[in-house]
Protein backbone atom coordinates (compact mmCIF):
# COMPACT_ATOMS: atom_id res chain seq x y z
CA UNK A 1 -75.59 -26.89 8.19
CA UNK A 2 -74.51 -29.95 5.82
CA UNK A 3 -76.98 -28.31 3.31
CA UNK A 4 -74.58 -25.02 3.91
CA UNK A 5 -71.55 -26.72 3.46
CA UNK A 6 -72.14 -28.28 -0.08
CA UNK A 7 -72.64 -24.57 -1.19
CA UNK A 8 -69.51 -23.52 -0.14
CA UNK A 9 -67.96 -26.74 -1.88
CA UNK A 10 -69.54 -25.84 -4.58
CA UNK A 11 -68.80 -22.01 -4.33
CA UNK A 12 -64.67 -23.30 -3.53
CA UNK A 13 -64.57 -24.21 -7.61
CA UNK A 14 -65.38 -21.00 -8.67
CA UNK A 15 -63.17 -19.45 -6.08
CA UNK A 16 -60.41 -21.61 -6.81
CA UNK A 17 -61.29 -20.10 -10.69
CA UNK A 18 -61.77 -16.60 -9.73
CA UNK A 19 -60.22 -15.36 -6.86
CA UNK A 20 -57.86 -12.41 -7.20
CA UNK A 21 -58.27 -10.42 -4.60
CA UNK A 22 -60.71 -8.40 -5.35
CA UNK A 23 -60.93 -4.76 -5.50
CA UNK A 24 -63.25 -1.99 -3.68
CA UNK A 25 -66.68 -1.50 -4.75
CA UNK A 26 -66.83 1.94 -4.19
CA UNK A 27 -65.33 5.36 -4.70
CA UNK A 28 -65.15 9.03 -3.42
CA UNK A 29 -66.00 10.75 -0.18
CA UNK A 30 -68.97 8.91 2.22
CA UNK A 31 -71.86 10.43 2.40
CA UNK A 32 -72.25 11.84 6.21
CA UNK A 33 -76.14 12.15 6.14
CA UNK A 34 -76.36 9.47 8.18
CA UNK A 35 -77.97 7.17 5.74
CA UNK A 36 -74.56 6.16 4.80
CA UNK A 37 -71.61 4.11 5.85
CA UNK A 38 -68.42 3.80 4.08
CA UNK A 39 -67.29 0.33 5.29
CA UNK A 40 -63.07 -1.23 4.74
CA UNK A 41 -62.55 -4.84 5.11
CA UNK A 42 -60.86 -7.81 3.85
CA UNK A 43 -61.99 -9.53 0.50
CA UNK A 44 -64.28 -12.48 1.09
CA UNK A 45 -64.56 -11.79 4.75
CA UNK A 46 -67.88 -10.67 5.30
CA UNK A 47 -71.01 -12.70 3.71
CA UNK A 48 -72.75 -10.05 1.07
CA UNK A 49 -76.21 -10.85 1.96
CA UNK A 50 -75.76 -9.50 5.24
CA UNK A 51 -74.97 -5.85 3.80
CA UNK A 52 -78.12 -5.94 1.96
CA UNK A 53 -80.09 -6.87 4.81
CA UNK A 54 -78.66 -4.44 6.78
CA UNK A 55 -79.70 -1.70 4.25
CA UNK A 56 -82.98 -3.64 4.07
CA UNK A 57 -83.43 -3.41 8.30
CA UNK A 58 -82.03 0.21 8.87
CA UNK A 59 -82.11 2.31 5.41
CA UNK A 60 -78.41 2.92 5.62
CA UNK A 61 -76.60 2.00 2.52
CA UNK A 62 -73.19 0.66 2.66
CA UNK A 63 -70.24 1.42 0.28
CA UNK A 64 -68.02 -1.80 0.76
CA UNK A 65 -64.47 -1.39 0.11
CA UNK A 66 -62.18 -4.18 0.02
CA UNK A 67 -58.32 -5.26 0.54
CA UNK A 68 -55.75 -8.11 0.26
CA UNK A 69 -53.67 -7.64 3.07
CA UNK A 70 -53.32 -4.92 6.32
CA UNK A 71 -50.46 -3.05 4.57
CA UNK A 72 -52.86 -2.43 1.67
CA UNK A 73 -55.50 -1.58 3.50
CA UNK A 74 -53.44 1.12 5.46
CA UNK A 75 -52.19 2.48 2.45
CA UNK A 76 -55.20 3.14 0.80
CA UNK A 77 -56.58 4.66 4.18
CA UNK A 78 -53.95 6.96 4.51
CA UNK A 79 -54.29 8.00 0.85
CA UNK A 80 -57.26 10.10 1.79
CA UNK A 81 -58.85 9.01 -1.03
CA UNK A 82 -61.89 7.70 0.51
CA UNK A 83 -63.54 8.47 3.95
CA UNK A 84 -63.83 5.29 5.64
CA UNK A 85 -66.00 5.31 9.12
CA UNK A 86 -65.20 1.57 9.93
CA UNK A 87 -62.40 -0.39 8.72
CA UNK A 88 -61.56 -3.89 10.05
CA UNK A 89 -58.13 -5.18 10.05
CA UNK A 90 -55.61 -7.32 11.94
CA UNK A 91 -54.37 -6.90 15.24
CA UNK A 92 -51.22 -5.23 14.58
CA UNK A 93 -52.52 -2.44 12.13
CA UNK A 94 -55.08 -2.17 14.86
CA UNK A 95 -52.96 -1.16 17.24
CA UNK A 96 -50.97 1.05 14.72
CA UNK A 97 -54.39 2.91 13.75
CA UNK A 98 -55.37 3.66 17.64
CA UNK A 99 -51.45 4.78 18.23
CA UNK A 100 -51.62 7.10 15.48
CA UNK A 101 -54.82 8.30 16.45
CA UNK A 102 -56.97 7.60 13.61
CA UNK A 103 -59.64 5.81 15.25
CA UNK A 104 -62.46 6.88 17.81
CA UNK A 105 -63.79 5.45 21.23
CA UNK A 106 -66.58 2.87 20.71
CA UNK A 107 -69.42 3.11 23.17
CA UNK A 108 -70.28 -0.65 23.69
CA UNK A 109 -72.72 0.44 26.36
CA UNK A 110 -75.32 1.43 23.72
CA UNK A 111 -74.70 -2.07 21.88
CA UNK A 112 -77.10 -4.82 22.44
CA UNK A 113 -75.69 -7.74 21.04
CA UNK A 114 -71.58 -7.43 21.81
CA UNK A 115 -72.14 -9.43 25.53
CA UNK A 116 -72.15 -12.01 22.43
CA UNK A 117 -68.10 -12.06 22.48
CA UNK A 118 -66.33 -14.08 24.55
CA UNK A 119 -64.34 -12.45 27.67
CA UNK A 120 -61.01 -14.33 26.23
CA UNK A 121 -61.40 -12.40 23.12
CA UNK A 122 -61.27 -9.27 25.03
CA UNK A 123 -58.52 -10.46 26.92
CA UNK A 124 -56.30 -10.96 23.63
CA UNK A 125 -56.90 -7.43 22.22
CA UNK A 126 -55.64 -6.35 25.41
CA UNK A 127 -52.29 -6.75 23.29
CA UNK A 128 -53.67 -4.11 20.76
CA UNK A 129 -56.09 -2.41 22.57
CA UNK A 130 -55.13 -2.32 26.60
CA UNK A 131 -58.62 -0.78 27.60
CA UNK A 132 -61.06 -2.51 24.82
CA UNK A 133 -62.20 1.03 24.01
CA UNK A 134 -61.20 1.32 20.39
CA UNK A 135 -61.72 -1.99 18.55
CA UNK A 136 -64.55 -4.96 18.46
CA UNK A 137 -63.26 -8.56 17.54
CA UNK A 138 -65.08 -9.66 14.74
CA UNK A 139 -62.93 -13.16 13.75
CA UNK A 140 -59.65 -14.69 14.97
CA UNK A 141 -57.27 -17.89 14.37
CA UNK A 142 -53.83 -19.21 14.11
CA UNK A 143 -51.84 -19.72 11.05
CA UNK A 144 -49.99 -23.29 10.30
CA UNK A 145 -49.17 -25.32 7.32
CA UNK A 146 -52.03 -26.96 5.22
CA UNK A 147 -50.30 -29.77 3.57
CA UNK A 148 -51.53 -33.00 1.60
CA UNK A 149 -51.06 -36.33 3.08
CA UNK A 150 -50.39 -37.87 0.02
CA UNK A 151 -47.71 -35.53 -0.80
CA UNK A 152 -45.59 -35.73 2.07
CA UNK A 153 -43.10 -38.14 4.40
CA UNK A 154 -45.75 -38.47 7.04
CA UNK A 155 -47.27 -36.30 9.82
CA UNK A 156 -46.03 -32.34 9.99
CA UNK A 157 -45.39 -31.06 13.07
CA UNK A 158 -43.06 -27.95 12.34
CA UNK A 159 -41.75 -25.24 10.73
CA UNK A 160 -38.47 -27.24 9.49
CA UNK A 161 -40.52 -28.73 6.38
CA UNK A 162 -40.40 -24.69 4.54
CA UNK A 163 -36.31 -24.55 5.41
CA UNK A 164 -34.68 -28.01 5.39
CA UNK A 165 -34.89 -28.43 1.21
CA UNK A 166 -36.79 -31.56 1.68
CA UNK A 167 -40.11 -30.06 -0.48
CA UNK A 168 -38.13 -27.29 -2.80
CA UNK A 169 -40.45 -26.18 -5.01
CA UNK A 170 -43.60 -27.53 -3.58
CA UNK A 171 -44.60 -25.13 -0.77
CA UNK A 172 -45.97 -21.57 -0.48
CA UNK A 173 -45.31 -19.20 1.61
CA UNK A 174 -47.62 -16.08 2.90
CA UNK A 175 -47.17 -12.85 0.75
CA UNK A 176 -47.21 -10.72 4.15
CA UNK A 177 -44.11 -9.42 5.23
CA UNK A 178 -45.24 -9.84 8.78
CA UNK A 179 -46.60 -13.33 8.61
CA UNK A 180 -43.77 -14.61 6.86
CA UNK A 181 -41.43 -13.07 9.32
CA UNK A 182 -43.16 -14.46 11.99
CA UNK A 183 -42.46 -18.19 10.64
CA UNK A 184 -39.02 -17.55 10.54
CA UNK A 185 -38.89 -15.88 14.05
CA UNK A 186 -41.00 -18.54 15.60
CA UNK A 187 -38.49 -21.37 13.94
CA UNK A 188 -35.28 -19.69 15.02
CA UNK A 189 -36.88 -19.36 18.71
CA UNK A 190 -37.39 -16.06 18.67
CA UNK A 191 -40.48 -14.23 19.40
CA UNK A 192 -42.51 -12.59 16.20
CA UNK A 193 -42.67 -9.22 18.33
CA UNK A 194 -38.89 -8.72 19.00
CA UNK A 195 -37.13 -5.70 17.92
CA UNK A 196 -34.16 -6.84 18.17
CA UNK A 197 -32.02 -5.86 14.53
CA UNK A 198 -29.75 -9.08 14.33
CA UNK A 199 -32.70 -11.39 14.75
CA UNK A 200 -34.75 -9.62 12.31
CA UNK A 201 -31.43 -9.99 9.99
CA UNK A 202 -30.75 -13.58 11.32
CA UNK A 203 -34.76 -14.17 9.85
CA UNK A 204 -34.47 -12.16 7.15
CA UNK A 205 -31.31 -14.60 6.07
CA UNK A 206 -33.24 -17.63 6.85
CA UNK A 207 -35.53 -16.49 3.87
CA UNK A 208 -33.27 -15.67 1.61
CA UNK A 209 -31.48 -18.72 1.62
CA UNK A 210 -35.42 -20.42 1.65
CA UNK A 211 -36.40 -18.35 -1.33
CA UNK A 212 -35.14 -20.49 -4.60
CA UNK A 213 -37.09 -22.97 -2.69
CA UNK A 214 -40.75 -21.54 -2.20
CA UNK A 215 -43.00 -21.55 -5.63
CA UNK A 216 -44.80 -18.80 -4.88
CA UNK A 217 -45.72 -16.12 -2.00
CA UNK A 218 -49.65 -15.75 -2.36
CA UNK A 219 -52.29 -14.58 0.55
CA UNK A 220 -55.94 -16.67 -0.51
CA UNK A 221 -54.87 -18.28 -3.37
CA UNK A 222 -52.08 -20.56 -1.34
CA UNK A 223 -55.20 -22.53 -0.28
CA UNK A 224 -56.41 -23.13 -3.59
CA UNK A 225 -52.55 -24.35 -4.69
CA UNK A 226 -52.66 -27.02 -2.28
CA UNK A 227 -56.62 -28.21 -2.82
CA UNK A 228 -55.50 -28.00 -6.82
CA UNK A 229 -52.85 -30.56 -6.20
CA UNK A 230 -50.59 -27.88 -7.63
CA UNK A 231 -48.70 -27.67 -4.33
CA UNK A 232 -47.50 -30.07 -1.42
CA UNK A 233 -48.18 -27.41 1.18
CA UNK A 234 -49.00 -23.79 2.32
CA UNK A 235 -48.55 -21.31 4.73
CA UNK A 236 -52.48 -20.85 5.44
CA UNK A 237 -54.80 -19.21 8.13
CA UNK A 238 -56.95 -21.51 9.81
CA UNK A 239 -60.06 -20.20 8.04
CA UNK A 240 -58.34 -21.37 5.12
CA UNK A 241 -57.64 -24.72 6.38
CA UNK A 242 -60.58 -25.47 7.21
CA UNK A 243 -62.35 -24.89 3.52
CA UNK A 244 -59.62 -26.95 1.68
CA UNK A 245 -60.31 -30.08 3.73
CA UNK A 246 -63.53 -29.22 2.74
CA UNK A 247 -62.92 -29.91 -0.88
CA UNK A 248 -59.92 -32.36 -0.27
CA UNK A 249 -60.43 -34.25 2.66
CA UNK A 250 -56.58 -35.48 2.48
CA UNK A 251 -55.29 -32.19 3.84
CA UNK A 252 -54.29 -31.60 7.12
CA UNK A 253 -53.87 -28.75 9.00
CA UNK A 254 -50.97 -28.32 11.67
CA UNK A 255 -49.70 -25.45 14.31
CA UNK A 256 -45.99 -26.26 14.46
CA UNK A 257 -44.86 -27.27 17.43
CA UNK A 258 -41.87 -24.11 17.89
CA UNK A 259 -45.65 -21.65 17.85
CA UNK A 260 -47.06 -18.95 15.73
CA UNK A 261 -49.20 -16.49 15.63
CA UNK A 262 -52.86 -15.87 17.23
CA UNK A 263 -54.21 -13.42 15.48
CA UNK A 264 -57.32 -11.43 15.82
CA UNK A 265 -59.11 -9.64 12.91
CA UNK A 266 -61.06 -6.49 14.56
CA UNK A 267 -63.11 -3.70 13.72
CA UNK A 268 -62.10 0.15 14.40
CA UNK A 269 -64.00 3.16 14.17
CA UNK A 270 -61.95 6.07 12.41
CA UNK A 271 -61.65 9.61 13.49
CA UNK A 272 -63.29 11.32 10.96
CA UNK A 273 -66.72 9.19 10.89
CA UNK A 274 -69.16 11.63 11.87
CA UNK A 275 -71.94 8.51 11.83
CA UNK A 276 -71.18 6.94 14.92
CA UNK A 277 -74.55 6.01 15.81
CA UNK A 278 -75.21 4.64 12.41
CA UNK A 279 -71.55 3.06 12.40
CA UNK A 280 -72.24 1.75 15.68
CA UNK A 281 -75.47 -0.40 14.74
CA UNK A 282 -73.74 -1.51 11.92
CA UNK A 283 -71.29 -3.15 14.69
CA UNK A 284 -73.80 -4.45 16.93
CA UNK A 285 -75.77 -5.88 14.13
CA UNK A 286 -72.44 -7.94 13.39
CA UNK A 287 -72.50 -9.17 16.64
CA UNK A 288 -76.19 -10.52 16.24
CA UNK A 289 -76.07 -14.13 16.84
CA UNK A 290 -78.24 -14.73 13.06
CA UNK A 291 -75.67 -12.19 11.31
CA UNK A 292 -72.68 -13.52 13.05
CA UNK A 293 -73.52 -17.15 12.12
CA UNK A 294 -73.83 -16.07 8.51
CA UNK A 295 -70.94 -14.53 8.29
CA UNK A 296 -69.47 -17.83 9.97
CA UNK A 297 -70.78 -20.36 7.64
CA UNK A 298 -69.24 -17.39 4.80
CA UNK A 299 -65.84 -17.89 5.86
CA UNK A 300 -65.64 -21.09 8.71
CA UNK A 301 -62.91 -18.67 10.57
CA UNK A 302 -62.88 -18.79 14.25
CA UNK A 303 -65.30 -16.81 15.69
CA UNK A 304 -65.53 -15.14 19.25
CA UNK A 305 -69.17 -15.39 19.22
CA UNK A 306 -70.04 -17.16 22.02
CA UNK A 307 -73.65 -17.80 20.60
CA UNK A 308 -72.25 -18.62 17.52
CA UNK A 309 -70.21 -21.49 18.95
CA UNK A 310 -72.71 -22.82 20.98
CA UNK A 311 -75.08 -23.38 18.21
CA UNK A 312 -72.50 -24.83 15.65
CA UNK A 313 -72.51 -27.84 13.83
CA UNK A 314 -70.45 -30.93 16.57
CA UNK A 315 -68.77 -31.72 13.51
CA UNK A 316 -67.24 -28.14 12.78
CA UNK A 317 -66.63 -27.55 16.65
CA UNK A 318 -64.47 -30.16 17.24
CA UNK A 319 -62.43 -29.43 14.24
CA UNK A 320 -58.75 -27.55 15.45
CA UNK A 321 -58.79 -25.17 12.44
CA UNK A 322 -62.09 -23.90 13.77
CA UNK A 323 -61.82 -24.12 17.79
CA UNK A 324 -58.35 -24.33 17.81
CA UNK A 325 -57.39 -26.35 21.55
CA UNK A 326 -55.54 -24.54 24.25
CA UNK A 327 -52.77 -27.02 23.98
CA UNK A 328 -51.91 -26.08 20.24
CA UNK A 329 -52.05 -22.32 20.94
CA UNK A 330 -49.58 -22.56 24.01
CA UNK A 331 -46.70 -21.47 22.23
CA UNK A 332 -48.74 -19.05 20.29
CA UNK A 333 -48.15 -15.04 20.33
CA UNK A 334 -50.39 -12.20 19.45
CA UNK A 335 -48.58 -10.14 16.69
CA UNK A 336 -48.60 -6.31 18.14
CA UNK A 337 -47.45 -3.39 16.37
CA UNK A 338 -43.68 -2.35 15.94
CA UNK A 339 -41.70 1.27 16.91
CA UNK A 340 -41.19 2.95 13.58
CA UNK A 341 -37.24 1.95 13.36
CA UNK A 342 -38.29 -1.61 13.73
CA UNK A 343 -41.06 -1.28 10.98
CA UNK A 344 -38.97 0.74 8.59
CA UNK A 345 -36.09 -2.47 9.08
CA UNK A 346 -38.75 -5.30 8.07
CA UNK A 347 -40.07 -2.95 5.21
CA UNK A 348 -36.47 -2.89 3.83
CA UNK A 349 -36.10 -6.48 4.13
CA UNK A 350 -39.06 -7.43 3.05
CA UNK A 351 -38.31 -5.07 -0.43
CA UNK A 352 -35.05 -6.86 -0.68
CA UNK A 353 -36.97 -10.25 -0.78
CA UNK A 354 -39.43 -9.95 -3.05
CA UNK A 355 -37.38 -7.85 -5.08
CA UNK A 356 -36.50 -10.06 -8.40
């Protein structure tokens, strides 16, 4: 494990260097033979090596596309461009894939390895995915504030640091209209799933008056800011977190105390893969204690691999950015899916925000 961890230190420089969200690898339509499987996901969320032994193990060859953020990734699905048979996104665009009937049942019964995911991971998708028919959890966390101790007035502890003036200039916020809502919501007491128009407003105010004060709205990079020295603090996931203290062990990593979000990152199955069977080893081979560990030690996000946490590193266990404790999370929501007059509001607002 400590042999594992000074190649991801090492691997954090060139990151750091490199990172810019990188594109899709492939292009076109998927080939439905069966020896093929068109695959959607996050950038840097999935440990290469584990697609080529995949292909080495089964024959089927995956075509790995990859996005920044969920409202990306949608758009690009719904462009038609591409014929995707598994996508993985967060919880929200989850739920907005199954409501809109893009994605197809999973049959879990023919899956060896998904008794591997813990019942309380089921239990949160619940909030996306009432019946656990659609979707497989593949990662989850919270998001906080990753801040350096020699930066700041002492201990963090809320949201108050990104709106009170106190560190103009030397904080980034997320560059997700729904995360960065969320802060706001959560701050003003509200919760990040209300629908309610003059709360929405009331936030979208808040960050308006906030923005002459934030450096920069970035997804990945933010952690990178803050391990750089080029930044005080960020709005981070706990993945995140985790791999800056890594590099520069005088960050810290807080929930604020008013709550945020718990998200979970899942997989879906789309409606127009005609390799299920092949699309479904592909998920049950994620779940695979050896693969899920892999792609674990890849990223250090939570996992709800039940094997996986059992065999992890003390160290990394008792860390809160990893195993987050059920006192921090009390105040924590899951971040469902909004009506389309709701959505359509925040998508204005959001436009008006970044505009420049």
């Amino acid at each position: 494990m400590k042999k594992k961890i000074v190649s991801m230190i090492c691997a954090l420089s060139l990151i750091a260097s490199m990172l810019t969200g990188c594109g899709g690898t492939s292009s076109g339509t998927a080939d439905k033979s069966g020896k093929t499987l068109t695959v959607f996901n996050y950038s840097e969320y999935l440990d290469p090596e584990m697609l080529e032994q995949f292909t080495k193990e089964t024959g089927i060859e995956i075509k790995y596309e990859e996005a920044t953020t969920p409202e990306e990734l949608y758009t690009k699905y719904k462009s038609g461009g591409i014929d995707y048979d598994l996508i993985c996104t967060s919880d929200y665009m989850v739920k907005r894939l199954i409501d809109e009937g893009e994605t197809q049942k999973i049959d879990f019964n023919s899956m060896n390895n998904v008794s591997n995911i813990g019942k309380e991971y089921w239990d949160i998708s619940k909030a996306i995915d009432p019946e656990n028919t659609y979707s497989l959890p593949y990662f989850w966390g919270t998001i906080g504030i990753l801040y350096d101790k020699t930066k700041v007035n002492g201990p963090i502890d809320s949201w108050d640091v990104l709106f009170n003036g106190e560190y103009a200039g030397q904080f980034i916020m997320q560059d997700s209209m729904r995360d960065t809502f969320m802060i706001t919501l959560k701050y003003l007491g509200y919760s990040l799933n209300t629908t309610d128009e003059n709360e929405i407003r009331e936030a979208a105010d808040l960050l308006m008056k906030q923005k002459p004060d934030v450096e920069a709205y970035l997804v990945d990079e933010a952690r990178d800011e803050v391990v750089a020295g080029n930044a005080a603090m960020a709005v981070v996931y706990s993945g995140e977190a985790f791999l800056g203290n890594l590099y520069n062990p005088d960050l810290e990593y807080v929930i604020p105390k008013e709550g945020s979000n718990v998200w979970i990152d899942s997989w879906v199955m789309t409606k127009n893969c005609s390799n299920t069977e092949a699309a479904q080893k592909f998920l049950d081979y994620l779940c695979r204690p050896d693969v899920a560990m892999a792609n674990f030690e890849y990223i250090y996000y939570s996992t709800p691999n039940e094997a996986v946490v059992k065999d992890m590193d003390p160290e990394i266990k008792a860390n809160p950015a990893v195993v987050p404790t059920p006192e921090s999370i009390s105040g924590c929501e899951v971040c469902t899916q909004n009506d389309p007059v709701t959505t359509e509001l925040y998508n204005t607002l959001w436009k008006e925000l970044k505009a420049e």
